[in-house]
N, C-alpha and C. Protein backbone atom coordinates (compact mmCIF):
# COMPACT_ATOMS: atom_id res chain seq x y z
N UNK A 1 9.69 137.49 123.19
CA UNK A 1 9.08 136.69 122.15
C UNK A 1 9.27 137.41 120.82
N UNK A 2 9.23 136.49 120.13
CA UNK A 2 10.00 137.53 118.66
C UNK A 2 8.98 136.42 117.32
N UNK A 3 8.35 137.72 116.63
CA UNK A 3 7.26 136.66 115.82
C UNK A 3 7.50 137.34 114.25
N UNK A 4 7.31 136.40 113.41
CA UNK A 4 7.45 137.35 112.04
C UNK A 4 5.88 137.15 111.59
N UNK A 5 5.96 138.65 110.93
CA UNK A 5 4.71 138.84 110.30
C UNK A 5 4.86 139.75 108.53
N UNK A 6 4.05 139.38 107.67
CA UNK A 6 4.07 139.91 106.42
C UNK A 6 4.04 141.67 106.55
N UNK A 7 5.01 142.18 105.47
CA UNK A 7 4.54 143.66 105.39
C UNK A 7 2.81 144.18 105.48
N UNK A 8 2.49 143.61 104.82
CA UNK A 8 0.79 143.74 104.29
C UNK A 8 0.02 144.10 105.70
N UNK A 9 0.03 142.48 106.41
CA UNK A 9 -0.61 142.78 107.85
C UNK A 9 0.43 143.62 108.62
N UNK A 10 1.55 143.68 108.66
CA UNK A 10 2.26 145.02 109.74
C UNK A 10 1.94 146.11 109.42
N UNK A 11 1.69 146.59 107.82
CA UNK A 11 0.98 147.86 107.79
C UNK A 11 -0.45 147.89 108.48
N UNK A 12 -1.05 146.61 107.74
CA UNK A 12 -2.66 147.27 108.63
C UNK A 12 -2.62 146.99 109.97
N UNK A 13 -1.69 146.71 110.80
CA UNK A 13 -1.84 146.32 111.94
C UNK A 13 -0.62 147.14 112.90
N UNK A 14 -0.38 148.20 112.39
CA UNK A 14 0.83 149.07 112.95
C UNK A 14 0.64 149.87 114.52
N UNK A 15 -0.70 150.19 114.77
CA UNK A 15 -0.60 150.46 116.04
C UNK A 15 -0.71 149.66 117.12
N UNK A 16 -1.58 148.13 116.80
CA UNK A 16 -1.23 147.21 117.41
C UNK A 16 0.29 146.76 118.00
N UNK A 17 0.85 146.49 116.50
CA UNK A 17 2.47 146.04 116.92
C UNK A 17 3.15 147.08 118.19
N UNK A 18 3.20 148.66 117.22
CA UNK A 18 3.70 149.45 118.52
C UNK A 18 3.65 149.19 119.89
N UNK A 19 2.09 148.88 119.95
CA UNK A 19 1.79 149.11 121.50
C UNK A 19 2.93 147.85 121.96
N UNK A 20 2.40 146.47 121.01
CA UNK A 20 3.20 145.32 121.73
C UNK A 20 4.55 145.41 121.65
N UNK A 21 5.18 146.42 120.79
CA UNK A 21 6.84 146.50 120.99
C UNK A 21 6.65 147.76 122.45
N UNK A 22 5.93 148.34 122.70
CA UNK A 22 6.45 149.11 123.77
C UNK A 22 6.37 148.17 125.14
N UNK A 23 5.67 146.91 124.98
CA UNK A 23 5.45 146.22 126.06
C UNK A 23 7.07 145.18 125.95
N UNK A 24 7.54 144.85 124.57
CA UNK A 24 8.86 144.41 125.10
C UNK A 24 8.94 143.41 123.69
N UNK A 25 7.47 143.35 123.10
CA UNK A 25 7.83 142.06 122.27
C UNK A 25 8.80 143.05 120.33
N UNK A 26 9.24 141.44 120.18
CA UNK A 26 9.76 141.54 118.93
C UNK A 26 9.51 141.07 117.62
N UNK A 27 9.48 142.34 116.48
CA UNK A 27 9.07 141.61 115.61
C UNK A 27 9.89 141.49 114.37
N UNK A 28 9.70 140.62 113.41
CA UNK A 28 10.65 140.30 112.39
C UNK A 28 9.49 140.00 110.91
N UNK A 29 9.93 141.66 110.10
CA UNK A 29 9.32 142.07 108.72
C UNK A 29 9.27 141.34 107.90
N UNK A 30 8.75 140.36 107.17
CA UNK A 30 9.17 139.49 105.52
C UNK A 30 8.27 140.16 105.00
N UNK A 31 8.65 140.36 103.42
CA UNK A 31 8.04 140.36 102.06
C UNK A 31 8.06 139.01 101.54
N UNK A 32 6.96 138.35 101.08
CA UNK A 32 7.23 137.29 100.20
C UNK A 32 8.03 136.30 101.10
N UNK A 33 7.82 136.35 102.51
CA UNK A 33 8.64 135.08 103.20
C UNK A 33 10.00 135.30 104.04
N UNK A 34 10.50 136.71 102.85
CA UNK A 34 11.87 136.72 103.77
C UNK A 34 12.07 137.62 104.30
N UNK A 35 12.90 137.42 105.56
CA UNK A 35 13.35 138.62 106.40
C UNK A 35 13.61 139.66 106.03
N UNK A 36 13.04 141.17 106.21
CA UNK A 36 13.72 142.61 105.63
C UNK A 36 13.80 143.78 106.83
N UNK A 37 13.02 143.53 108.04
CA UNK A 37 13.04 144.40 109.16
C UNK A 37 12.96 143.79 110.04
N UNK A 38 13.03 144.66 111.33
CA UNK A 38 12.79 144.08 112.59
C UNK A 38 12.29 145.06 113.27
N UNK A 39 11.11 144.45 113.97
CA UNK A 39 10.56 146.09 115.09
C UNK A 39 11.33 145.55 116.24
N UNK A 40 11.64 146.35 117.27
CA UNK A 40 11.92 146.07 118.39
C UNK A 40 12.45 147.34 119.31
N UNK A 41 12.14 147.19 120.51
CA UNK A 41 12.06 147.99 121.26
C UNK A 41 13.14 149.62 121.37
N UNK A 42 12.81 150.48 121.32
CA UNK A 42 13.37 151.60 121.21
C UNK A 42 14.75 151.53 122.51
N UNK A 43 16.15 151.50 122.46
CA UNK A 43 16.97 151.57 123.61
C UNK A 43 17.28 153.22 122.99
N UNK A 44 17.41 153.71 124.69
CA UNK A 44 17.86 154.86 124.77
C UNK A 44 19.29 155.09 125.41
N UNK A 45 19.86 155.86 124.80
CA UNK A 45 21.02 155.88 125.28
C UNK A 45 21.01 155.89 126.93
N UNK A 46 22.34 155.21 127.57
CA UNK A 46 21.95 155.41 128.69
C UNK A 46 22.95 155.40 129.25
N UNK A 47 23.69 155.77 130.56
CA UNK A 47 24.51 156.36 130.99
C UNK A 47 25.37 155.51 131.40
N UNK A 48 25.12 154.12 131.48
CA UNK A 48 25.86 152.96 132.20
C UNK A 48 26.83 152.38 131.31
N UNK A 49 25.96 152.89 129.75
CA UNK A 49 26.56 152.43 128.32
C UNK A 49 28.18 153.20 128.02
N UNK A 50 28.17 154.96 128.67
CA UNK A 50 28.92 155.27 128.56
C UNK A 50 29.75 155.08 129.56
N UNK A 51 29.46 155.14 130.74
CA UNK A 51 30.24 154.97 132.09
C UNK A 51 31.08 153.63 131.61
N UNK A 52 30.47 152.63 130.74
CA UNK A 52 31.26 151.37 130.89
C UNK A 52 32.54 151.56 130.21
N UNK A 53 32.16 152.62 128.59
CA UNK A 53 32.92 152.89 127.75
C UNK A 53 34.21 153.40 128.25
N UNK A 54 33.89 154.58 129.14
CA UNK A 54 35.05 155.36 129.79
C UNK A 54 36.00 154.35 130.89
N UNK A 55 35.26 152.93 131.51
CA UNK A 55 36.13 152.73 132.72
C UNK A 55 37.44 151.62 131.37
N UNK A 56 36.37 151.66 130.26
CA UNK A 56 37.40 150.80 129.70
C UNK A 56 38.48 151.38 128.84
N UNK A 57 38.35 152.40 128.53
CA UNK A 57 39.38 153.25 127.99
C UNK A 57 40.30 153.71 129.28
N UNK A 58 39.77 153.89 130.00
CA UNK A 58 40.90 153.92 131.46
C UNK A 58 41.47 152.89 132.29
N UNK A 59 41.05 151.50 131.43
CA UNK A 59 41.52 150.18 131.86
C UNK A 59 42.90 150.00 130.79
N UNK A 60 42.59 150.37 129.87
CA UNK A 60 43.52 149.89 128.54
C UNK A 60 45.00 150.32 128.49
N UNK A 61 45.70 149.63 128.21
CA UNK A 61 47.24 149.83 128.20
C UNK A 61 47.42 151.59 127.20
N UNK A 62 48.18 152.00 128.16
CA UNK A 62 48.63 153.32 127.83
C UNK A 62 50.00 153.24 126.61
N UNK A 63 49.69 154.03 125.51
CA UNK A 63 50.87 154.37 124.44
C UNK A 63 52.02 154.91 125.58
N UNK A 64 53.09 154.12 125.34
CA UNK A 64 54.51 155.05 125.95
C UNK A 64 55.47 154.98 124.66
N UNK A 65 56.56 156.12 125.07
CA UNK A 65 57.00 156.64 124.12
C UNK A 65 56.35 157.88 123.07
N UNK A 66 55.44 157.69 123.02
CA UNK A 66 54.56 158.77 121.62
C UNK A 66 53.90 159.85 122.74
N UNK A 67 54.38 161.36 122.23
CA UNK A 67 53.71 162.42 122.86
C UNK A 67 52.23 162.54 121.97
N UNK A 68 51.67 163.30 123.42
CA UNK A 68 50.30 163.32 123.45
C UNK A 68 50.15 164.44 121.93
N UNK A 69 50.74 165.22 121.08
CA UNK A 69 50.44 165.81 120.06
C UNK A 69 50.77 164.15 119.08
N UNK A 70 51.28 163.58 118.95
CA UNK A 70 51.27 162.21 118.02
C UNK A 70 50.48 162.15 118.17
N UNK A 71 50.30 161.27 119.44
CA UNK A 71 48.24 160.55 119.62
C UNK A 71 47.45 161.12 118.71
N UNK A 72 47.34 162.51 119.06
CA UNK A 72 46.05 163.65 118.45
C UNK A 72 46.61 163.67 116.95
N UNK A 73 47.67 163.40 116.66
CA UNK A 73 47.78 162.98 115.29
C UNK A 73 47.25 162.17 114.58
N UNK A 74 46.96 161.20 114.91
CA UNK A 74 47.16 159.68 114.97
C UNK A 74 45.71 159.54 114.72
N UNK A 75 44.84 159.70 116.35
CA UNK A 75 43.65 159.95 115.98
C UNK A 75 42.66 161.04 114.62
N UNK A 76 43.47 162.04 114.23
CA UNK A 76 42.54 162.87 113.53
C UNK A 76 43.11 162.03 112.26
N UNK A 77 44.47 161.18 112.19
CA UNK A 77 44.35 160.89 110.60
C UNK A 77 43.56 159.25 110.54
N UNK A 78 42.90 159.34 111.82
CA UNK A 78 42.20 157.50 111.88
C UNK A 78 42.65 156.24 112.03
N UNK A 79 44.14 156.78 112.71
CA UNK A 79 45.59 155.45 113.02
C UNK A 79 44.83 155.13 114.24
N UNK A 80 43.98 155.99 115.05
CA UNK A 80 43.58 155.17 115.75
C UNK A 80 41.95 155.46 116.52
């Protein structure tokens, strides 16, 4: 559930919100009406995030032709 509330009451009402963002809900900051933040739940890095990263870099079509000192070229000047 995702609710917007004014700066004014999110300040006086800040340990409330916490508790309810640690339970899952979401919230969305306005000044004057419009959107400027969002509370929402803390993600922690997590290991599945990287595991996915790595199976997909080991899925991906391999550079041929270019030695592995290019690559490391390549990468440190941000070609890739």
């Amino acid at each position: 559930m995702e609710a917007s509330i004014g700066a004014f009451e999110a300040k006086a009402q800040l340990s409330r919100l916490l508790r309810a963002v640690e339970q899952g809900e979401r919230f969305t900051i306005t000044v004057r009406g419009k959107p400027v933040a969002d509370l929402v739940p803390h993600r922690s890095g997590s290991s599945q995030g990287v595991a996915a990263a790595i199976a997909s870099l080991q899925a991906s079509a391999r550079i041929r032709g270019v030695s592995d000192a290019d690559v490391a070229s390549f990468v440190d000047e941000g070609r890739l």
